[in-house]
C-alpha atoms as a PDB file:
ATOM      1  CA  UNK A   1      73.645 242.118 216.481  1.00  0.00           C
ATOM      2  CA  UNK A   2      74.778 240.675 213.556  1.00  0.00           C
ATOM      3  CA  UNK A   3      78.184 242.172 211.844  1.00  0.00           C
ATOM      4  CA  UNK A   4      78.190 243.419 208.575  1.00  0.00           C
ATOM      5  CA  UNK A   5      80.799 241.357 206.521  1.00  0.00           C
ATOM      6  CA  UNK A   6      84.187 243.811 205.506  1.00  0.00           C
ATOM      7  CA  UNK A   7      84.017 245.156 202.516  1.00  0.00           C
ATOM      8  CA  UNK A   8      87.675 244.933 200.980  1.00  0.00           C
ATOM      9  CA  UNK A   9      88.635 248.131 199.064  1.00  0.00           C
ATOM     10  CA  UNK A  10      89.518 246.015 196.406  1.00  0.00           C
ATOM     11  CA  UNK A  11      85.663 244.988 196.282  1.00  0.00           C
ATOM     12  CA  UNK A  12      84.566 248.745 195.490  1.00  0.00           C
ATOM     13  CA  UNK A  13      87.121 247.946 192.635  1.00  0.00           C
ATOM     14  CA  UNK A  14      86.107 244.845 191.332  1.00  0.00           C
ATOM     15  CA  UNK A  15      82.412 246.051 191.673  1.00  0.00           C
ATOM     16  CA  UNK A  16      79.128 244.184 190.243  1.00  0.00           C
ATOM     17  CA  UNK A  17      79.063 247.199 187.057  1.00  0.00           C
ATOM     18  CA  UNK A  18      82.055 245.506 186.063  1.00  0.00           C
ATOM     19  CA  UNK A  19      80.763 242.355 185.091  1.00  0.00           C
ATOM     20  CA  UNK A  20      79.272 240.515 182.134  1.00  0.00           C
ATOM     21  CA  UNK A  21      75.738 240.832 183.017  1.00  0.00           C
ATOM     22  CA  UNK A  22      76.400 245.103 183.400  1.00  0.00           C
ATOM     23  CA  UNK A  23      78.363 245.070 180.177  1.00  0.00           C
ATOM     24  CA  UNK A  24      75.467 244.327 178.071  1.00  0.00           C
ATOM     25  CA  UNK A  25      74.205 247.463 179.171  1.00  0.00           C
ATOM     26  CA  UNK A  26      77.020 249.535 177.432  1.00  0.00           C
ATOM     27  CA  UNK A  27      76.574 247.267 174.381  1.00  0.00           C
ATOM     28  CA  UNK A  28      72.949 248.337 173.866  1.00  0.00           C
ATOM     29  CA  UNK A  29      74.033 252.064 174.376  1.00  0.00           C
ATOM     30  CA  UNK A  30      76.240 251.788 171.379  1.00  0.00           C
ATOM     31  CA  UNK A  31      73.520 250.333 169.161  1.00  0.00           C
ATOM     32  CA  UNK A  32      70.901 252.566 170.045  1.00  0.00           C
ATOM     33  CA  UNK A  33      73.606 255.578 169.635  1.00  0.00           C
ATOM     34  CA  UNK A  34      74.218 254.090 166.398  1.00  0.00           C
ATOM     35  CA  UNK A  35      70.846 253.582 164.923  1.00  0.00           C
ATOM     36  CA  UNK A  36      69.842 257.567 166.275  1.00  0.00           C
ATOM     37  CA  UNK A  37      72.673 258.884 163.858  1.00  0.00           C
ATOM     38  CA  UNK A  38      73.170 256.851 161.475  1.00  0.00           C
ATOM     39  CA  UNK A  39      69.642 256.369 160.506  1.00  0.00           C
ATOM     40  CA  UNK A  40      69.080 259.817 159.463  1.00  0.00           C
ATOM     41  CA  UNK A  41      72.186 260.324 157.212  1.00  0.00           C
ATOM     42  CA  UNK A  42      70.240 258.567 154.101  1.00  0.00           C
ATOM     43  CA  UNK A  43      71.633 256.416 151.243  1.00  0.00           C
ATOM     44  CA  UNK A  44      75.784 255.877 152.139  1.00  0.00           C
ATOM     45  CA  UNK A  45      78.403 253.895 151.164  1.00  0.00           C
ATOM     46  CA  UNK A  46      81.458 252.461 153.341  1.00  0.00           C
ATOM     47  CA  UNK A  47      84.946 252.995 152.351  1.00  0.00           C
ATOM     48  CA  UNK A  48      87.494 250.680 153.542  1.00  0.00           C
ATOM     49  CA  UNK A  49      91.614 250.821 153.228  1.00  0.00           C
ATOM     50  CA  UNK A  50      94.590 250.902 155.091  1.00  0.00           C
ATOM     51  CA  UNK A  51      95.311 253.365 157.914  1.00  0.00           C
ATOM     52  CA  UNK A  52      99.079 252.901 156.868  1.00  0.00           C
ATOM     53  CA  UNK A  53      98.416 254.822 153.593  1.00  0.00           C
ATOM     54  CA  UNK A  54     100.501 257.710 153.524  1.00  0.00           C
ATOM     55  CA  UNK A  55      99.237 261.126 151.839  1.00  0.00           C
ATOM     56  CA  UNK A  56     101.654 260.839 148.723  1.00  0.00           C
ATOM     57  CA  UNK A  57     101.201 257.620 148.322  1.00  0.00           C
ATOM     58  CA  UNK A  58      98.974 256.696 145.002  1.00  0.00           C
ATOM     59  CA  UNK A  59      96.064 255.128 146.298  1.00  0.00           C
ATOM     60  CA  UNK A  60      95.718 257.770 148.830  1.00  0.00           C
ATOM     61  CA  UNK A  61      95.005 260.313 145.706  1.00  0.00           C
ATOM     62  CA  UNK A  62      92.940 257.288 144.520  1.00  0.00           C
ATOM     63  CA  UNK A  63      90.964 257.048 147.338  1.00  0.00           C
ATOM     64  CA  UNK A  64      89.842 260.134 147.699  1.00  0.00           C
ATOM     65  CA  UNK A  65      88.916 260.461 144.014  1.00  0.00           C
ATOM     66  CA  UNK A  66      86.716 257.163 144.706  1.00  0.00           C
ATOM     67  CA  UNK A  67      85.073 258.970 147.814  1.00  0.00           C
ATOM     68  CA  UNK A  68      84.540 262.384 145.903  1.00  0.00           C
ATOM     69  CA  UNK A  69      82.568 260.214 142.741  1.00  0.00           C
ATOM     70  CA  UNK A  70      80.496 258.307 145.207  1.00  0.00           C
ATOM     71  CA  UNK A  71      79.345 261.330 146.867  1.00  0.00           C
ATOM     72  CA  UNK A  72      78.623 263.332 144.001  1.00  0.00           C
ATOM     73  CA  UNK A  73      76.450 260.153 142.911  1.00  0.00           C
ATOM     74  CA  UNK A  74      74.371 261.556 146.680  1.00  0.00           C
ATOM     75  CA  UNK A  75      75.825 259.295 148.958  1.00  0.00           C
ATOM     76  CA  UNK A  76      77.211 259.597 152.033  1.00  0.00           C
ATOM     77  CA  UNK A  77      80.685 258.047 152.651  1.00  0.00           C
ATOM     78  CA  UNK A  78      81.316 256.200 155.865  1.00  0.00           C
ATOM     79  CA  UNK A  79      84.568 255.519 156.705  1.00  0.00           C
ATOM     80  CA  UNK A  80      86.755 253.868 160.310  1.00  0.00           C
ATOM     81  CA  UNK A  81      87.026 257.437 160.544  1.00  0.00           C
ATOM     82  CA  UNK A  82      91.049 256.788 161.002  1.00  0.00           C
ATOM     83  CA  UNK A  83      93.724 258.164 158.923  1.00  0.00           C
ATOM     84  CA  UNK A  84      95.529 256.601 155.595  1.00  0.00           C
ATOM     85  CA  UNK A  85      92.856 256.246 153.129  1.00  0.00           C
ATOM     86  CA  UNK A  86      90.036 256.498 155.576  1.00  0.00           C
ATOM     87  CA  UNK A  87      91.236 259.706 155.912  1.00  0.00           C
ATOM     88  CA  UNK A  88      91.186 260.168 151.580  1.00  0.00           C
ATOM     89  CA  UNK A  89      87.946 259.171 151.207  1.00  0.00           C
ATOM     90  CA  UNK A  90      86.884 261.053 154.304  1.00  0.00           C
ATOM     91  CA  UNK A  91      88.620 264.106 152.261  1.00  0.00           C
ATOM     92  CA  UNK A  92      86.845 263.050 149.048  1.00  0.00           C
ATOM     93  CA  UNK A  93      83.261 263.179 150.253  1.00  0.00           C
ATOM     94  CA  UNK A  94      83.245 266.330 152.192  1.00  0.00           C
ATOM     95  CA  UNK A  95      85.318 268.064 148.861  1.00  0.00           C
ATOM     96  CA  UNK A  96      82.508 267.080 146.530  1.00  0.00           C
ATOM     97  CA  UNK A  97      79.522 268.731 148.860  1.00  0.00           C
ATOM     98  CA  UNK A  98      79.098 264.959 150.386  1.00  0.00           C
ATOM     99  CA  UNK A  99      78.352 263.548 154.091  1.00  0.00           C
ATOM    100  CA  UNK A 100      81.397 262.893 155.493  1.00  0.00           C
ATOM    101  CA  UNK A 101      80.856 260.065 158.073  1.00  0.00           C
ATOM    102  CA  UNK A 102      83.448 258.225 160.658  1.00  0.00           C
ATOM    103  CA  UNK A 103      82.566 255.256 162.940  1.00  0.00           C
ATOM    104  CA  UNK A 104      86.115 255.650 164.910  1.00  0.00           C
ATOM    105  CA  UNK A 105      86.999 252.016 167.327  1.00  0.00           C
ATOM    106  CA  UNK A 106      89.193 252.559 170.939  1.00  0.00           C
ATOM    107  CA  UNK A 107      92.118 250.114 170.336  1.00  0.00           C
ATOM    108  CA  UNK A 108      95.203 249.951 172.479  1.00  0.00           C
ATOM    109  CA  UNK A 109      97.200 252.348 169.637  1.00  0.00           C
ATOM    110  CA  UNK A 110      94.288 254.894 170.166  1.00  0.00           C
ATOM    111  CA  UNK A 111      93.209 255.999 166.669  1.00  0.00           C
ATOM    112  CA  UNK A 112      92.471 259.537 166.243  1.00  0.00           C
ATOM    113  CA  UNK A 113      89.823 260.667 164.113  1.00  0.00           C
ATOM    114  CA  UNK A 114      91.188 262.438 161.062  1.00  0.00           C
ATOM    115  CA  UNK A 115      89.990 266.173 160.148  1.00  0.00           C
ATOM    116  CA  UNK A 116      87.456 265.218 157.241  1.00  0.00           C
ATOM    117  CA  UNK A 117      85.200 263.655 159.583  1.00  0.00           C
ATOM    118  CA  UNK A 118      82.024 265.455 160.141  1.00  0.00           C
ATOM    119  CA  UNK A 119      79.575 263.097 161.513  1.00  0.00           C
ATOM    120  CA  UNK A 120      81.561 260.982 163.987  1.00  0.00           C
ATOM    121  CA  UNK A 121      80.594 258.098 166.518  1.00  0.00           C
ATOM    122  CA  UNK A 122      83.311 255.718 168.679  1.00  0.00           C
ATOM    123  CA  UNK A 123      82.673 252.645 169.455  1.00  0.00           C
ATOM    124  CA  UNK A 124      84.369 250.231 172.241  1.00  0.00           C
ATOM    125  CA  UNK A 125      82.939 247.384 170.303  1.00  0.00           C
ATOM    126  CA  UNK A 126      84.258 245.691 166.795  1.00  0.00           C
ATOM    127  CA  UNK A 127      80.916 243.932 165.842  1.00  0.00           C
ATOM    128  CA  UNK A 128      78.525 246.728 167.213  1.00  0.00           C
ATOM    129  CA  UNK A 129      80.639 249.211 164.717  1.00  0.00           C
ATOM    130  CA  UNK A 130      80.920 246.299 161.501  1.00  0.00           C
ATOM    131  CA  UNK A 131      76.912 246.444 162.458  1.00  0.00           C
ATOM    132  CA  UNK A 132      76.603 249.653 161.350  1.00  0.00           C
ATOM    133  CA  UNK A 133      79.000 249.671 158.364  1.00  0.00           C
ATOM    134  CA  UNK A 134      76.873 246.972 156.917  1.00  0.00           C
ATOM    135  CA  UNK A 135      73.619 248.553 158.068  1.00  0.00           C
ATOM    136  CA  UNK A 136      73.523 251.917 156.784  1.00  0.00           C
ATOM    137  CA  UNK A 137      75.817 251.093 153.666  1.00  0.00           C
ATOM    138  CA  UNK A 138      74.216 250.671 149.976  1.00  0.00           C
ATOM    139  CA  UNK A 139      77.566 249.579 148.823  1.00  0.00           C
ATOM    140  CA  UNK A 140      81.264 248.704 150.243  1.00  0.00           C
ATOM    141  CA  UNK A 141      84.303 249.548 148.611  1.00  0.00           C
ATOM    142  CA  UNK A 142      87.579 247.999 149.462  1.00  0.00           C
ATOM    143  CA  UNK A 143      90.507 250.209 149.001  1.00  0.00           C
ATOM    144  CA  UNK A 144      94.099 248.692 149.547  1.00  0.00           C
ATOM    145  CA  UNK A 145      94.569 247.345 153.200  1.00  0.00           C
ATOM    146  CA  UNK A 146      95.601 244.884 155.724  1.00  0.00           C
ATOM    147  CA  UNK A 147      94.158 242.379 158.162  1.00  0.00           C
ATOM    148  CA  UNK A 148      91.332 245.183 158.826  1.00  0.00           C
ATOM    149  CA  UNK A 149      90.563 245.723 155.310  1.00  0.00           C
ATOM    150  CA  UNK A 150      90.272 241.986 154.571  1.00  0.00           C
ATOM    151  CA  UNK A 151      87.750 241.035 157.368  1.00  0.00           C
ATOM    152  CA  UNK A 152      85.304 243.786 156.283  1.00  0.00           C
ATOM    153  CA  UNK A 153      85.566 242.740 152.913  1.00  0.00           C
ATOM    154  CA  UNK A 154      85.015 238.802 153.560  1.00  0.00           C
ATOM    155  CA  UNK A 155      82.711 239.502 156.168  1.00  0.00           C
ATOM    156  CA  UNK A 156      80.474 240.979 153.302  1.00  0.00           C
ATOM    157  CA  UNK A 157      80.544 238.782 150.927  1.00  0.00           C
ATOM    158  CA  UNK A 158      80.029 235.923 153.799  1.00  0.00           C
ATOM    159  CA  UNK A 159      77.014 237.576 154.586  1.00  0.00           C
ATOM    160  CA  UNK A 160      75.596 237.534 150.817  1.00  0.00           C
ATOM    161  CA  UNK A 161      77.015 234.596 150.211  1.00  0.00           C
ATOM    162  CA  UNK A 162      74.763 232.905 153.042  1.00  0.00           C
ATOM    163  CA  UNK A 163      71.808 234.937 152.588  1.00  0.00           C
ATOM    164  CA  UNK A 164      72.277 236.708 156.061  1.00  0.00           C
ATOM    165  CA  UNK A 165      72.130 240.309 154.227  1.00  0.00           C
ATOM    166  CA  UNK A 166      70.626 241.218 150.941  1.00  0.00           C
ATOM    167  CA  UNK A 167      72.760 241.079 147.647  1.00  0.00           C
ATOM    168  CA  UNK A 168      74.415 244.933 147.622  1.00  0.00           C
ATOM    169  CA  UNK A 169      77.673 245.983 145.121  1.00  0.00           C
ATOM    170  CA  UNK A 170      80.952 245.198 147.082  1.00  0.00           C
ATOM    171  CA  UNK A 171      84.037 246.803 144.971  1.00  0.00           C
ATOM    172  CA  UNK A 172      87.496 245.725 144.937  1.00  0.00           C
ATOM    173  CA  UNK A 173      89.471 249.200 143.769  1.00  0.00           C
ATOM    174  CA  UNK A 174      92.973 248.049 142.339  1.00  0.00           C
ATOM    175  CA  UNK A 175      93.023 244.830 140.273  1.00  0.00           C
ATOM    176  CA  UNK A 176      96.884 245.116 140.403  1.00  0.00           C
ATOM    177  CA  UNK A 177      96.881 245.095 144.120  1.00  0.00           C
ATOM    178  CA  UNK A 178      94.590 241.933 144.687  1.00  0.00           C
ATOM    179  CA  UNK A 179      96.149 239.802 142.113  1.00  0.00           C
ATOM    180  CA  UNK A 180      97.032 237.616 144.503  1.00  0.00           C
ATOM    181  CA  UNK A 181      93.813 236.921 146.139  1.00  0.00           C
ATOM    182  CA  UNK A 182      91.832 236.549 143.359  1.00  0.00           C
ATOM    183  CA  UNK A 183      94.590 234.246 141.615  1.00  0.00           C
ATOM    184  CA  UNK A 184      94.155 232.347 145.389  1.00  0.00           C
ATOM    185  CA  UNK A 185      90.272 232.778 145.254  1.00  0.00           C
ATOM    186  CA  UNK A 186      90.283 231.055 141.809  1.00  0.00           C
ATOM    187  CA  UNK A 187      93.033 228.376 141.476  1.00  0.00           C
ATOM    188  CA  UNK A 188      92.604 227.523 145.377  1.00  0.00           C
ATOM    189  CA  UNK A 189      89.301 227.971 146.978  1.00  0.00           C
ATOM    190  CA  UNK A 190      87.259 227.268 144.150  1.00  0.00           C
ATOM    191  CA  UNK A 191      89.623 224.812 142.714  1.00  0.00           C
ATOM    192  CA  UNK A 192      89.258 223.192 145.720  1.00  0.00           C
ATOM    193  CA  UNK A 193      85.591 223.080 145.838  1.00  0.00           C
ATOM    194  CA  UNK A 194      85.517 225.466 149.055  1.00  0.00           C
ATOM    195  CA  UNK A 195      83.195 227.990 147.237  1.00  0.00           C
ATOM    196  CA  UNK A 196      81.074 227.819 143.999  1.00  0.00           C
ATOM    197  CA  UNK A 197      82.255 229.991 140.909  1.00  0.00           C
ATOM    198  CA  UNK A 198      78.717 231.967 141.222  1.00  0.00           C
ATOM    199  CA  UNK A 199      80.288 233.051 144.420  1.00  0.00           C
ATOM    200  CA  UNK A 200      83.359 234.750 142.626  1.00  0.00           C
ATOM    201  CA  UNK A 201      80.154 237.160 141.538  1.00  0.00           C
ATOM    202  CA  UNK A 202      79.708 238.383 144.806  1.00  0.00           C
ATOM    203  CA  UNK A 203      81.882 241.325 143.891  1.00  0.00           C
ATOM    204  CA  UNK A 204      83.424 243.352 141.348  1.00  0.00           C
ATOM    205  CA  UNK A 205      86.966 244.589 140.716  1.00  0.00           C
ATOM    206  CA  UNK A 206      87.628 248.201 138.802  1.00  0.00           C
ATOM    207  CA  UNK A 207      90.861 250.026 138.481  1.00  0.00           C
ATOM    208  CA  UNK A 208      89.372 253.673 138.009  1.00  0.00           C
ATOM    209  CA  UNK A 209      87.132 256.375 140.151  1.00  0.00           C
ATOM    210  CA  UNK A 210      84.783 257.017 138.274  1.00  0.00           C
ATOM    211  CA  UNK A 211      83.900 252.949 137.660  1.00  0.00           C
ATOM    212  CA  UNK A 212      83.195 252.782 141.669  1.00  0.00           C
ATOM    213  CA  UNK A 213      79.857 254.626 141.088  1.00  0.00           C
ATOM    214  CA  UNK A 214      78.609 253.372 137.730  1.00  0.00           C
ATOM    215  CA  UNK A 215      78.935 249.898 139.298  1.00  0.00           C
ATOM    216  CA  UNK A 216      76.442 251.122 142.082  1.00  0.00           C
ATOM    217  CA  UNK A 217      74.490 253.366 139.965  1.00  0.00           C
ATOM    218  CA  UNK A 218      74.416 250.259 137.730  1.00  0.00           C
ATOM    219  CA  UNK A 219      73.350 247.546 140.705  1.00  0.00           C
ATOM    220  CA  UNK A 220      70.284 249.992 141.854  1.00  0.00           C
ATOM    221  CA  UNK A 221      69.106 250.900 137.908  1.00  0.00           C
ATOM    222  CA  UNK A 222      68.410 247.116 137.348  1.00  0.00           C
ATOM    223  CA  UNK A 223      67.031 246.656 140.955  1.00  0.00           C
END
């Protein structure tokens, strides 16, 4: 009779689920979660900032006025679902009548969806959630932020810049606030040669709420 081989308890551990091959399996339950919801919410908009935003702060105020314009325009507003001025705009939408959407991440400093979220998915995976923001979004706007902020925002215009996605309105909110990276975006990159100057017209930069939704309203009226 032949032996079975041992079977270390440290095997049951390190099991076959946890592999590569099994993870893809989680990945395609997070799209297909995705899609369900967030294909029947209808026209939306992302809203990106900084989690770091605090409550009095003014762009926080800001924010949510953006958020509360947009959704009286009859979108939805989908935020990281976090707080700081996802949280605003979060606040904005569901005060004007609006969808108020959050597409929450699991990160090491767990991030707790903030109290304005009504429709809310996690997601264990960066690109399966930037997916969706892109997907389901008719517009992004880019509120004050950091690192975060800055990667949804070039992402986007990477993406129309190369064709990958279809030309949509991507608004900077606070000329005073990205100074410095349009000065750098001028007098560097395209100084440089690095990008054209039709690419600088990838996006737009306003300073009031209200402006956030004509520039939509405007992109879709001459569509």
């Amino acid at each position: 009779m032949v032996k079975k081989p041992y079977i270390d308890k440290i095997d049951l551990v390190n099991d076959f689920t946890k592999e590569d091959p099994w993870r893809v399996f989680r990945i395609m339950s997070e799209f297909v979660e995705g899609f369900e919801v967030l294909s029947k919410i209808g026209d939306a908009v992302s809203i990106f900032g900084s989690a770091r935003t605090k409550p009095e702060a003014k762009y926080y105020k800001l924010g949510e006025e953006v958020a509360y314009h947009v959704a009286k325009a009859g979108y939805a507003v989908i935020t990281g679902s976090g707080p700081g001025l996802m949280e605003a705009a979060n606040k904005g939408a569901k005060r004007a009548g609006g969808q108020s959407v959050g597409l929450n991440i699991h990160i090491p400093c767990e991030q707790k969806p903030n109290k304005y979220v009504d429709t809310l998915l996690d997601f264990r995976y960066f690109f399966i959630r930037k997916v969706m923001f892109v997907k389901y979004a008719k517009a992004f706007v880019i509120l004050p932020g950091g690192y975060g902020t800055l990667d949804e925002f070039f992402e986007a215009i990477n993406l129309i810049q190369t064709a990958r996605i279809n030309k949509f309105p991507v608004v900077l909110f606070g000329s005073k606030y990205w100074k410095g990276l349009l000065d750098w975006l001028k007098d560097g990159v395209l100084e440089s040669g690095n990008i054209s100057k039709e690419d600088l017209n990838i996006f737009s930069v306003v300073d009031e709420p209200e402006q956030v939704a004509m520039v939509i309203k405007k992109f879709y009226m001459s569509r």
